[in-house]
Protein backbone atom coordinates (compact mmCIF):
# COMPACT_ATOMS: atom_id res chain seq x y z
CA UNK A 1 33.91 15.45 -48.54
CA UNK A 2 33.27 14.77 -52.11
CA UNK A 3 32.10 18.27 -54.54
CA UNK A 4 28.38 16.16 -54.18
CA UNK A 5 28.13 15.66 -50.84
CA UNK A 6 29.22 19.30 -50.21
CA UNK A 7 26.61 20.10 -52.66
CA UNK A 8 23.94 18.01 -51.11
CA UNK A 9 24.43 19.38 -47.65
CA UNK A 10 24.03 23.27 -48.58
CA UNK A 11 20.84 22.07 -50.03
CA UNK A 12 19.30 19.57 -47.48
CA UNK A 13 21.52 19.68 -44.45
CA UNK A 14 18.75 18.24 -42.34
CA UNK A 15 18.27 15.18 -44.43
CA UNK A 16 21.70 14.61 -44.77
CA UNK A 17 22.05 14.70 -40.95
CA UNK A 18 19.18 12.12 -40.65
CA UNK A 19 20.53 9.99 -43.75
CA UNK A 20 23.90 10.08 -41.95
CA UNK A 21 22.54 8.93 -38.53
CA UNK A 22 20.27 6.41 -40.08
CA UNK A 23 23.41 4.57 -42.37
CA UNK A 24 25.59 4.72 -38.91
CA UNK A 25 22.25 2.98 -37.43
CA UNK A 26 22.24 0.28 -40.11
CA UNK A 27 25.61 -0.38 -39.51
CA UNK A 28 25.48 -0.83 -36.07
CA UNK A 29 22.55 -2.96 -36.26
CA UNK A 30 24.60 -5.29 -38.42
CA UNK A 31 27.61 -5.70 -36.87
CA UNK A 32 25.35 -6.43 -33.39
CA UNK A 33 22.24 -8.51 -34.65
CA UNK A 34 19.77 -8.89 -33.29
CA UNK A 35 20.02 -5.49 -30.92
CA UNK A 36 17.31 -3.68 -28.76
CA UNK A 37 16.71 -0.26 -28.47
CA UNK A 38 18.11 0.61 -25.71
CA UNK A 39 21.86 -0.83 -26.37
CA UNK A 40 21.53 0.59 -29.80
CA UNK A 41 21.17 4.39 -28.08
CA UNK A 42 24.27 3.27 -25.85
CA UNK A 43 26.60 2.20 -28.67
CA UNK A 44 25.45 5.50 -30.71
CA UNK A 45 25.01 8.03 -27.56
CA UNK A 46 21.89 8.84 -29.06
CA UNK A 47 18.62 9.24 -27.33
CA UNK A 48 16.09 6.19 -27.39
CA UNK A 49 13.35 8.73 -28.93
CA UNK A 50 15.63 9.25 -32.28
CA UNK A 51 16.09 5.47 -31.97
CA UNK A 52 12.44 4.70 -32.13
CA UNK A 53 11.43 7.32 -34.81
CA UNK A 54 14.64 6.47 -37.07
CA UNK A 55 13.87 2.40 -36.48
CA UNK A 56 9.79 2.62 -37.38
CA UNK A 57 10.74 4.56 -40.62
CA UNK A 58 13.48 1.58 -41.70
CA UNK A 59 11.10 -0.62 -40.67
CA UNK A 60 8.14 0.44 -42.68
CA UNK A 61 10.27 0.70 -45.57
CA UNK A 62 11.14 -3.31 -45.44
CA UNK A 63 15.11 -2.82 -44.05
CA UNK A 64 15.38 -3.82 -40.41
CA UNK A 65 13.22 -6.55 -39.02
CA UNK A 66 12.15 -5.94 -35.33
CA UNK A 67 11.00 -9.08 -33.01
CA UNK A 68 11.44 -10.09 -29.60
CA UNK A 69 14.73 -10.36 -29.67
CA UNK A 70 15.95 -7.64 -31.28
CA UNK A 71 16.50 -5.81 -34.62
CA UNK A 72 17.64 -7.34 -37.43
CA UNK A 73 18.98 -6.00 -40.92
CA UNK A 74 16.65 -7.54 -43.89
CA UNK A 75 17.94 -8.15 -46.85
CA UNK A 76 17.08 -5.42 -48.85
CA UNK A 77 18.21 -3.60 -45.57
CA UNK A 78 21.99 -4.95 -46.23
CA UNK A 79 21.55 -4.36 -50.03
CA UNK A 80 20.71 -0.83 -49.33
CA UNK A 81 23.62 -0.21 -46.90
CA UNK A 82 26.17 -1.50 -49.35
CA UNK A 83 24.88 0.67 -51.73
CA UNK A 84 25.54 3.97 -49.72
CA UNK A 85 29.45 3.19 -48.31
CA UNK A 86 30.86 4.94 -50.98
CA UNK A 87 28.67 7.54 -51.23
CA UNK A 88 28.92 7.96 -47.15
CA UNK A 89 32.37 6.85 -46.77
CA UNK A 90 33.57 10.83 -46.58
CA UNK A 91 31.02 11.20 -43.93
CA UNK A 92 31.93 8.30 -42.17
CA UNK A 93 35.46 9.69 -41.80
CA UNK A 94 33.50 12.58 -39.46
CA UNK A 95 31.63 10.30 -37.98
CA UNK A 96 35.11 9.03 -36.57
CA UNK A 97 35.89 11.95 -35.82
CA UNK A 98 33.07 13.29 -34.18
CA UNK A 99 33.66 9.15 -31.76
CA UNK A 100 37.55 10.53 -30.95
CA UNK A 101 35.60 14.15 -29.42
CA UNK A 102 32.90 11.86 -27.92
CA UNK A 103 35.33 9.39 -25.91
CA UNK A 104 37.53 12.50 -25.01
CA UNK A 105 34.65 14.72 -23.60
CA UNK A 106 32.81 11.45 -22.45
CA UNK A 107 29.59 13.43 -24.03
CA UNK A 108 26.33 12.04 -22.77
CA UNK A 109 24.99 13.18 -26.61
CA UNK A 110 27.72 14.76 -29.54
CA UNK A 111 26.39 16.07 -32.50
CA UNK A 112 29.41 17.10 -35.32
CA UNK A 113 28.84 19.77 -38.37
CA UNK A 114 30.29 20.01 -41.24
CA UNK A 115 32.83 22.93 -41.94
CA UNK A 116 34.82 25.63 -39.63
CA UNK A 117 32.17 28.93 -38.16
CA UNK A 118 35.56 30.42 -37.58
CA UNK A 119 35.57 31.59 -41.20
CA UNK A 120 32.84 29.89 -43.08
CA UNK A 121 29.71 31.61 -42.12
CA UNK A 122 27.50 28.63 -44.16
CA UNK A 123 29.13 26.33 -41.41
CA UNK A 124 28.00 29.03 -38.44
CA UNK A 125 24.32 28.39 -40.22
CA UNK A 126 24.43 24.80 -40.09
CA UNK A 127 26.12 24.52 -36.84
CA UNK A 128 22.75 26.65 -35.75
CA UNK A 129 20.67 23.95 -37.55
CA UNK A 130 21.61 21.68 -35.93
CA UNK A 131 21.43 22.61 -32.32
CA UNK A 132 17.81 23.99 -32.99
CA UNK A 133 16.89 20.62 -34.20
CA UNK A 134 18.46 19.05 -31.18
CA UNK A 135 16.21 21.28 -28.92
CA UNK A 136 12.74 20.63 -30.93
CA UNK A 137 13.24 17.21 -30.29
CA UNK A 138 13.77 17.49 -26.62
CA UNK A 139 10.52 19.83 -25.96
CA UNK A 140 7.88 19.02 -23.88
CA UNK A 141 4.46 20.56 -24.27
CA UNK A 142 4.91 22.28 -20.33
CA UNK A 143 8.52 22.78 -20.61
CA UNK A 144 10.64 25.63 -19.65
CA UNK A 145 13.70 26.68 -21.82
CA UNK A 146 15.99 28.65 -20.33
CA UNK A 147 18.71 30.32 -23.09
CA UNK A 148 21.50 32.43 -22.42
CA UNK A 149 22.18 35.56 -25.05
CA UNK A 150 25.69 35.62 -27.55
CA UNK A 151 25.73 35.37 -31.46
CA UNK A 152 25.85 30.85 -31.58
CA UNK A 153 22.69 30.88 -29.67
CA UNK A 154 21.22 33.57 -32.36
CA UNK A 155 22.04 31.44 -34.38
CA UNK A 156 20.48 28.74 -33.28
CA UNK A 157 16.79 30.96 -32.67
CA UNK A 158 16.83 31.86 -36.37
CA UNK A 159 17.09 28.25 -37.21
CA UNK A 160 13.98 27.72 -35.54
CA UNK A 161 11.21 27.28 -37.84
CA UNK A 162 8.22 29.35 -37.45
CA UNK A 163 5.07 27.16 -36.29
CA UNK A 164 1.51 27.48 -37.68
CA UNK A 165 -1.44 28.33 -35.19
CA UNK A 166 -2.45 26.38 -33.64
CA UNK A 167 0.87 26.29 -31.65
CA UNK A 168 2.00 22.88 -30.76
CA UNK A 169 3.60 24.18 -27.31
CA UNK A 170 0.87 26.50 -25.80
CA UNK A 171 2.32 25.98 -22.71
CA UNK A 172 5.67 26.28 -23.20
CA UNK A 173 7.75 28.64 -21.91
CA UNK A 174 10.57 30.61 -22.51
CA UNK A 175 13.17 32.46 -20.27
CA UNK A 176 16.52 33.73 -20.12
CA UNK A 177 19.39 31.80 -18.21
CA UNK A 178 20.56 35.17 -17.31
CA UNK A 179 20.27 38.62 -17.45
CA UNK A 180 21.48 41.40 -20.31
CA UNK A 181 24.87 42.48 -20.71
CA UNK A 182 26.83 44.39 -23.28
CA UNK A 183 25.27 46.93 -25.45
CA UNK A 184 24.55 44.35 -28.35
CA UNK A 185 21.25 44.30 -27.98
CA UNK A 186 20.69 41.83 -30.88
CA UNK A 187 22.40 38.88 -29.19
CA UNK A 188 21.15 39.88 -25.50
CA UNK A 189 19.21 36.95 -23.83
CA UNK A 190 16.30 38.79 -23.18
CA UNK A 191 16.16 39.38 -27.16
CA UNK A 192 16.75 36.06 -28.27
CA UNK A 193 14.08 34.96 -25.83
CA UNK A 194 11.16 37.16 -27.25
CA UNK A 195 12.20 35.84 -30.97
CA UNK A 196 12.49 32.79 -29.64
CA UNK A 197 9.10 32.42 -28.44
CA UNK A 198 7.53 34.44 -31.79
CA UNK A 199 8.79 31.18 -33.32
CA UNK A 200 7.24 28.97 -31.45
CA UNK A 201 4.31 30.42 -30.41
CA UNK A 202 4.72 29.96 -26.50
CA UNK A 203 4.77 32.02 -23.54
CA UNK A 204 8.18 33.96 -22.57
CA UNK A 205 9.40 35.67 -19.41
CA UNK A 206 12.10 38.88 -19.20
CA UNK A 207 14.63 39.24 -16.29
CA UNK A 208 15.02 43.33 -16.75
CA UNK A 209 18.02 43.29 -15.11
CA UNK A 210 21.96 43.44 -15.79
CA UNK A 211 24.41 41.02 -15.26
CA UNK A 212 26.74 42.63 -13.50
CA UNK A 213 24.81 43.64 -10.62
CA UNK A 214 27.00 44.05 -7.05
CA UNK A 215 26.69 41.70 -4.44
CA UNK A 216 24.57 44.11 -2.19
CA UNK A 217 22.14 45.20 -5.22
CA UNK A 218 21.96 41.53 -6.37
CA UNK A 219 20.91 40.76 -2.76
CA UNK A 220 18.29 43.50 -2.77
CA UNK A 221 16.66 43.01 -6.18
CA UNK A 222 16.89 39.10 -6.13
CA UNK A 223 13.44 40.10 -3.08
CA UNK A 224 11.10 41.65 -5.47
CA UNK A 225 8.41 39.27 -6.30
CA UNK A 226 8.32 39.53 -9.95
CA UNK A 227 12.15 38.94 -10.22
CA UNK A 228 11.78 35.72 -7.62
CA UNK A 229 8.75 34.49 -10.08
CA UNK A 230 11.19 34.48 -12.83
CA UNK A 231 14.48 33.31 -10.91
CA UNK A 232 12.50 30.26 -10.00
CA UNK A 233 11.28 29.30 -13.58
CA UNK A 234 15.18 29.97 -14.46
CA UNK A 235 16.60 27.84 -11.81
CA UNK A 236 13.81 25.57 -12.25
CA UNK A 237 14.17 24.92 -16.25
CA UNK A 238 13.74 21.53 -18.07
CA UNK A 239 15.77 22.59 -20.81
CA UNK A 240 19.05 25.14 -20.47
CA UNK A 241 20.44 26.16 -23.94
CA UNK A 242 24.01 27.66 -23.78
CA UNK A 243 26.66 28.77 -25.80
CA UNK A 244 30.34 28.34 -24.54
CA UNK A 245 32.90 32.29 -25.02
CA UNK A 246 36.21 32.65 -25.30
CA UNK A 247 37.22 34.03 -22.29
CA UNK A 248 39.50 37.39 -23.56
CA UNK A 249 36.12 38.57 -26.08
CA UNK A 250 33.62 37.49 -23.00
CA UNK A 251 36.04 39.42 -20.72
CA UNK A 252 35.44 42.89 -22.97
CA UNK A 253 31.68 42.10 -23.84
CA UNK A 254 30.61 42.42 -20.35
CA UNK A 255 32.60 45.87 -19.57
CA UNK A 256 33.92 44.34 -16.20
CA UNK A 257 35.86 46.19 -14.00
CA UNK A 258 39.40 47.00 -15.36
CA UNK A 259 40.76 45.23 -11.76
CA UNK A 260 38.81 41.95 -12.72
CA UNK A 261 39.71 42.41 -16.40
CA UNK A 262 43.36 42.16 -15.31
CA UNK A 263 42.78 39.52 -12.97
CA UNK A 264 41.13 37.12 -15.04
CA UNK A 265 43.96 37.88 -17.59
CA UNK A 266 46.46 36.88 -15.02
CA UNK A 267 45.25 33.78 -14.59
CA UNK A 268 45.23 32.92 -18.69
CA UNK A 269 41.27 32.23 -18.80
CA UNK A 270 40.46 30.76 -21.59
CA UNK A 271 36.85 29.73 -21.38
CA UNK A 272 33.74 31.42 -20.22
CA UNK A 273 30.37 29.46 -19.51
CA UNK A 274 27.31 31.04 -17.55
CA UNK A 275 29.84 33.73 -15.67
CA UNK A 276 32.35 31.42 -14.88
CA UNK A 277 36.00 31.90 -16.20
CA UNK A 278 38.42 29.07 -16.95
CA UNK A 279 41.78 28.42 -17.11
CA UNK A 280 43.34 25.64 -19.69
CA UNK A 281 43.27 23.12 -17.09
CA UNK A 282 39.32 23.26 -16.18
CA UNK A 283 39.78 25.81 -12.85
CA UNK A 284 37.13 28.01 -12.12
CA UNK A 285 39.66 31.31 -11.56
CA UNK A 286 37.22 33.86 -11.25
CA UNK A 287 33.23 33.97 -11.55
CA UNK A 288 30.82 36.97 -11.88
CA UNK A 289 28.06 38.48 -9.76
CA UNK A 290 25.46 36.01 -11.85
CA UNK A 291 21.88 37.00 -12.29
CA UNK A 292 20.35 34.05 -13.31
CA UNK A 293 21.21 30.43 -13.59
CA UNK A 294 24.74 29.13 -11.85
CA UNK A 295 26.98 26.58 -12.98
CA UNK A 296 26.43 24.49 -10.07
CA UNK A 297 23.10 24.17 -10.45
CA UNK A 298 23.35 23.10 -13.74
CA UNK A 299 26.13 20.76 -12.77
CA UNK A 300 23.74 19.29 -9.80
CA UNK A 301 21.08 17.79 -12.45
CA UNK A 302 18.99 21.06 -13.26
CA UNK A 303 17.62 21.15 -16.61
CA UNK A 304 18.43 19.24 -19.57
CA UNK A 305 21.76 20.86 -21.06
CA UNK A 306 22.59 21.60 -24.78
CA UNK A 307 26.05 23.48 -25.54
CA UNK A 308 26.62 24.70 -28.53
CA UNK A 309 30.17 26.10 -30.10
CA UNK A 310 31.67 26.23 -33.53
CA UNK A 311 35.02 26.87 -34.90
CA UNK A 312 38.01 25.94 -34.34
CA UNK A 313 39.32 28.80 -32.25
CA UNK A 314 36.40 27.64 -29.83
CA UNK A 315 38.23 23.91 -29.11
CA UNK A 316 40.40 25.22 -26.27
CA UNK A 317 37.22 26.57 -24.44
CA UNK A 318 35.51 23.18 -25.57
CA UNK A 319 38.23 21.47 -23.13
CA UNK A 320 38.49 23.94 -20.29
CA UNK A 321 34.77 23.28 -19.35
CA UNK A 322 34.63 19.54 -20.70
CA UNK A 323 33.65 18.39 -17.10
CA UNK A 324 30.20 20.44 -17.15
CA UNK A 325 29.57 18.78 -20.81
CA UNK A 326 28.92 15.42 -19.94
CA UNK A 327 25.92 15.09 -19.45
CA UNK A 328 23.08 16.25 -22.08
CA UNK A 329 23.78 17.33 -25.50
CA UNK A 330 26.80 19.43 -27.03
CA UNK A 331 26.83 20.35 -30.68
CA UNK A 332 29.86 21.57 -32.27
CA UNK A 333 31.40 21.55 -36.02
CA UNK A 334 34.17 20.25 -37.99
CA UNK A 335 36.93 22.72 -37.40
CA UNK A 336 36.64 22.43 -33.34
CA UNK A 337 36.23 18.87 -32.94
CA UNK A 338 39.67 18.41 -35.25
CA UNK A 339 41.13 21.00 -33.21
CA UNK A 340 40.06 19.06 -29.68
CA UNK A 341 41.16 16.11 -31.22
CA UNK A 342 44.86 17.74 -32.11
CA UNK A 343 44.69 19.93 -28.89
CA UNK A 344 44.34 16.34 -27.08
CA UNK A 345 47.25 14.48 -29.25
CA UNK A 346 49.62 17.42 -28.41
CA UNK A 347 49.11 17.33 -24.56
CA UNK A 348 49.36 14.38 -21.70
CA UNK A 349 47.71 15.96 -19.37
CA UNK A 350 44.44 15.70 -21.35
C-alpha cells in the first residue's frame, strides 16, 4: 500500500472502506452491464442493503444509470473509475486477496483489514471498526444481539459509536452468548454487554453465571425462571457476535480442569469457538459444559452470525472452524487472510 493510502486509512478508515467497496462496485458493474441488484450482491458477496445504499449515492451523483434492465456505468461514471485504478490499484491487490479467503472459506459475507493485530495494535483498532460497522448495518429496531466476551469483541464495542437520545434502537436488546469466565473482568461477556448497550442506548440482559458450571449444577440452575428468561432470548438471538481463540490461550483463560487441559492438548486443538475445541482438521475433540448459546444451534440457522479474528497467528483457527463460517459475516485482517491463503497453498488436504 502506497505511504498515501496508508496515510489516508489511519485518518478515514471508514471512508476508505466504503470508497474501496464502491470502486470494486463500479467495476463490476462494467464488466457485467446492464446488472440488477441482486446478481451484483452475488458476484460481490455483499448484502443487497449495501447494494442499494452504495447504488442510490452513485446514482445521484450522475455515475451509474439504473433502468429496467439493469445498471449501467455513465460516462462520467467510467471517467471517474479510470481515474481511481492507480490510486486503488494497491487496494485492489487485497481485494484479491481477501476473493482467494472468500472462495476457500466459501464465506456467505468476507470483510478484509488492512495490517496484522498480531503486532500492530492500529490494525487490532481497525479490524474492530470494521466488524462494528458490519453489525450497525445488520440491526433491527426489535433485535436481539447476543455477544460472547474476549479482547476482538472489546474491540469491536469500543468501536461502537455512542448514539444521541433519542436512541434509534429503543427496543433493542442486548445479551451475552454465554456466561463469564476467567478473572478478566474487562473482556467478560457480561461486561462487554452493559458497554455495549451504554452505546447504543438499548435494553441489556446479564446471565450471572459461570461457564464452567458441572453437568448436574448446569441442569439445576438452567430451572430458575430468570435464567430460562434469558437462555431463551440467547438461544433465540437475531444477531450472534463472536470472536474465534486459539485453543492453547482459551484452554488457560477458562482455568479448566488440569485432566481436560491435558486432554484437549493431546488431541493438538487448535481452535476454540463458543466452548468447542478443534483440531487442525475441523473435529470437534472436546467441548465444555456451555452456559449459553451452542454451536449447533448456531450451525442450525439461529441468529445472524458475524466472526471476527485478526492476526495472523489467528489463520489456523480461521480454518479449523471454516465449516461454521459460511454462512453470515466474518471479518478478519491482512495478516490472517495471507496466512489462510499460504496455510491453504502448503496443504492438499485443504
Amino acid at each position: 500500500m502506497t505511504e498515501l493510502l496508508k496515510i489516508l486509512q489511519k485518518i478515514m478508515p471508514k471512508e476508505m472502506s466504503a470508497l474501496s467497496r464502491r470502486y470494486t462496485l463500479l467495476h463490476t458493474i462494467r464488466l457485467f452491464q446492464p446488472i440488477g441488484r441482486r446478481l451484483l450482491s452475488q458476484k460481490m458477496r455483499i448484502s443487497e442493503k449495501v447494494i442499494r445504499t452504495d447504488t442510490e449515492l452513485l446514482k445521484s451523483e450522475g455515475l451509474i444509470d439504473i433502468v429496467f434492465a439493469g445498471m449501467t456505468l455513465t460516462e462520467e461514471g467510467a471517467r471517474v473509475l479510470d481515474s481511481l485504478q492507480e490510486l486503488m490499484r494497491p487496494l485492489e491487490e487485497l481485494d484479491k486477496v481477501r476473493e482467494g479467503v472468500q472462495t476457500l472459506l466459501e464465506s456467505q459475507e468476507l470483510y478484509v483489514v488492512p495490517g496484522d493485530s498480531q503486532n500492530n495494535q492500529e490494525a487490532f483498532k481497525e479490524l474492530g471498526k470494521e466488524a462494528a460497522r458490519v453489525l450497525l448495518e445488520h440491526l433491527q429496531g426489535k433485535s436481539t444481539v447476543a455477544i460472547t466476551g474476549g479482547s476482538t469483541i472489546r474491540k469491536v464495542v469500543e468501536a461502537i459509536p455512542f448514539q444521541k437520545a433519542p436512541s434509534p434502537f429503543p427496543k433493542l436488546m442486548v445479551v451475552p452468548a454465554r456466561g463469564s469466565l476467567g478473572n478478566n473482568a474487562k473482556i467478560q461477556a457480561n461486561n462487554l454487554v452493559a458497554k455495549m448497550a451504554e452505546r447504543l442506548q438499548c435494553r441489556y440482559r446479564l446471565l450471572n453465571l459461570p461457564d464452567n458450571l458441572s453437568r448436574k449444577s448446569l441442569d439445576s440452575v438452567s430451572q430458575e425462571p430468570e435464567i430460562k428468561e434469558v437462555f431463551s432470548l440467547i438461544r433465540n438471538a437475531d444477531i450472534v457476535l463472536f470472536g474465534i481463540g486459539i485453543a492453547e490461550r482459551m484452554v488457560e483463560r477458562r482455568n479448566l480442569e488440569p485432566s481436560v487441559m491435558e486432554e484437549i492438548r493431546e488431541k493438538r486443538a487448535v481452535a476454540e469457538v463458543l466452548g468447542h475445541y478443534f483440531d487442525g482438521q475441523g473435529n470437534i475433540v472436546s467441548t465444555s459444559c456451555s452456559i449459553g448459546l451452542r454451536l449447533h444451534e448456531l450451525e442450525q440457522g439461529g441468529g445472524y452470525p458475524i466472526a471476527v479474528a485478526g492476526g495472523a497467528d489467528k489463520a489456523e483457527a480461521i480454518l479449523a472452524v471454516r465449516k461454521y463460517l459460511r454462512r453470515g459475516a466474518l471479518v478478519i485482517d491482512e495478516g490472517a487472510a495471507k496466512r489462510i491463503l499460504a496455510l491453504a497453498a502448503g496443504s492438499k488436504t485443504l
